[in-house]
Protein backbone atom coordinates (compact mmCIF):
# COMPACT_ATOMS: atom_id res chain seq x y z
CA UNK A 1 19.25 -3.47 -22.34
CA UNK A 2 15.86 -2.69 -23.28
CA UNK A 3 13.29 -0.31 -21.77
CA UNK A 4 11.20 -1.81 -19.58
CA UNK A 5 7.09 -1.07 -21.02
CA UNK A 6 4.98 -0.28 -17.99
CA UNK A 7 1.88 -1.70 -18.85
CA UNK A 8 -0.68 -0.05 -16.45
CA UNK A 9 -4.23 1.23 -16.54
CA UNK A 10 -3.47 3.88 -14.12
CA UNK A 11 -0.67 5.92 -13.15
CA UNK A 12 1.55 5.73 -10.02
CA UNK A 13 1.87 8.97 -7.99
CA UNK A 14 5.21 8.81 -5.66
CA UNK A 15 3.54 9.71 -2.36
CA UNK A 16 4.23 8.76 1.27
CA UNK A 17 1.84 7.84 3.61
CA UNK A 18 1.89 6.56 7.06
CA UNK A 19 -0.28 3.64 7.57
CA UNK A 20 -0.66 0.50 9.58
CA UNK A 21 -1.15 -2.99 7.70
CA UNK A 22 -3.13 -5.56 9.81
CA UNK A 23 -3.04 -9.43 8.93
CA UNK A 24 -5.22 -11.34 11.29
CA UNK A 25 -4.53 -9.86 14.84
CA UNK A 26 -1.20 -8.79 14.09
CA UNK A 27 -0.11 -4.32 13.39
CA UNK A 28 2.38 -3.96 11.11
CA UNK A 29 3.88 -0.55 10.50
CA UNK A 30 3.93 0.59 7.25
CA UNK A 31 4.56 3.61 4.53
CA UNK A 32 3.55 4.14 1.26
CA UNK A 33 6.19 4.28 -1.77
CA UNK A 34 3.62 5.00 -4.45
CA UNK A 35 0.16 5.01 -5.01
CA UNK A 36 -2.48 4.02 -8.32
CA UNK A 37 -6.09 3.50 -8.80
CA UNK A 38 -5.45 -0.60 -8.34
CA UNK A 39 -2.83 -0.91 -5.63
CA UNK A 40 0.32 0.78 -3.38
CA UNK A 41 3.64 -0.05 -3.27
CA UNK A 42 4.25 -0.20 0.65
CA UNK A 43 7.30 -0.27 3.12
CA UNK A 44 6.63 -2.45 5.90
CA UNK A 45 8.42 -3.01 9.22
CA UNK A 46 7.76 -6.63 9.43
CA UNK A 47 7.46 -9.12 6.69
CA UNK A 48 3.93 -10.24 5.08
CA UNK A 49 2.75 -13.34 3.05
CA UNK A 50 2.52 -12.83 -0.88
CA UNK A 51 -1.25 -13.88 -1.87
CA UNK A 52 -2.60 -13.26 1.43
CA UNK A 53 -5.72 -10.49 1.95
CA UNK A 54 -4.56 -8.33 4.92
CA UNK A 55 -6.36 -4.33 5.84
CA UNK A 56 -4.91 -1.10 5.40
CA UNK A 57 -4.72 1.81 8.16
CA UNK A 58 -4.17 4.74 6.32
CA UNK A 59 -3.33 7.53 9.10
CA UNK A 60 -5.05 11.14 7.08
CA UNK A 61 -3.17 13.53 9.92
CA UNK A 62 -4.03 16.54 8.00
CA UNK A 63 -8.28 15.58 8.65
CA UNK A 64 -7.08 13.87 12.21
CA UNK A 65 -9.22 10.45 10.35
CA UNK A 66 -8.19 7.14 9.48
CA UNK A 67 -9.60 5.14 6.52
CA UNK A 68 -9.77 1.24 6.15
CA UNK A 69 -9.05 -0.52 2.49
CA UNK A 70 -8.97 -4.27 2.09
CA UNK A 71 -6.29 -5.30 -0.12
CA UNK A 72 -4.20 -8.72 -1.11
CA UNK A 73 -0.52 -8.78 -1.21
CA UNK A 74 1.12 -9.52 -4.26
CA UNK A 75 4.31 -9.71 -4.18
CA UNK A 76 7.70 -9.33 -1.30
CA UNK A 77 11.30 -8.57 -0.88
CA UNK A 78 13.31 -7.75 1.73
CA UNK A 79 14.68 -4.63 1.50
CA UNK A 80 16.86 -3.80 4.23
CA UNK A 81 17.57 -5.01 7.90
CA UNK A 82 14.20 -4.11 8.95
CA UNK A 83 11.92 -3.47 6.44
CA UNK A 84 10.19 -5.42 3.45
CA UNK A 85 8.98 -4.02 0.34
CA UNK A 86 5.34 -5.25 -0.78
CA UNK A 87 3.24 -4.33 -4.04
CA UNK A 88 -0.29 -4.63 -3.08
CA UNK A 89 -3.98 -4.79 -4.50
CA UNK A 90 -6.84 -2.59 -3.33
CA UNK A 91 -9.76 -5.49 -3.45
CA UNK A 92 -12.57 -3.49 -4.99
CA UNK A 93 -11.00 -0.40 -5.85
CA UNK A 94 -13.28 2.65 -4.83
CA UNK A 95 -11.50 5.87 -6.86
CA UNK A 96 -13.49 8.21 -4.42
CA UNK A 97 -11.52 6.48 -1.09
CA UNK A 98 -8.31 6.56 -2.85
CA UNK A 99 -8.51 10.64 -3.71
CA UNK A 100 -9.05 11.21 -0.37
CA UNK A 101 -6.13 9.45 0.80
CA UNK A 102 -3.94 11.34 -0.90
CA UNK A 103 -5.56 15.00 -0.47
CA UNK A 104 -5.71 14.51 3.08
């Protein structure tokens, strides 16, 4: 079997963070797999629809802040009883947000 060839302008850092993922009115708990300059990979305690724009929670409990990120959902799986896995798209990626996600 062949190597798969990541082809990605940034690189993904394996970090976990709590967050909550809203889609219209509706909280969705969530955790971060890994993290780039473009988009997560999340773990999410309810299932969301693929294509569809929803905001990000992140929880920064070392700073006791929260910071907001719009984002679209790309792709779904199930991944267990309770929880979905989800790939997901910061919509206008600010790199300045992002680093301060993940040195909070």
């Amino acid at each position: 079997m062949a190597d798969r060839v990541e082809n990605r302008m940034f690189q993904r850092l394996k970090e976990k963070i709590s967050l909550n993922v809203f889609l219209f009115e509706k909280r969705i708990e969530a955790k971060t797999v890994d993290v780039s300059g473009q988009g997560l990979g999340i773990v999410l305690s309810a299932s969301v629809p693929a294509w569809e724009d929803i905001n990000l929670l992140f929880i920064l409990s070392k700073v006791k802040d929260s910071l907001s990120v719009k984002a679209r959902v790309i792709w779904v799986k199930k991944s267990s009883l309770n929880s979905w896995r989800a790939g997901v798209k910061i919509i206008n990626p600010n790199l300045f947000l992002l680093s301060r996600i993940l040195t909070a």
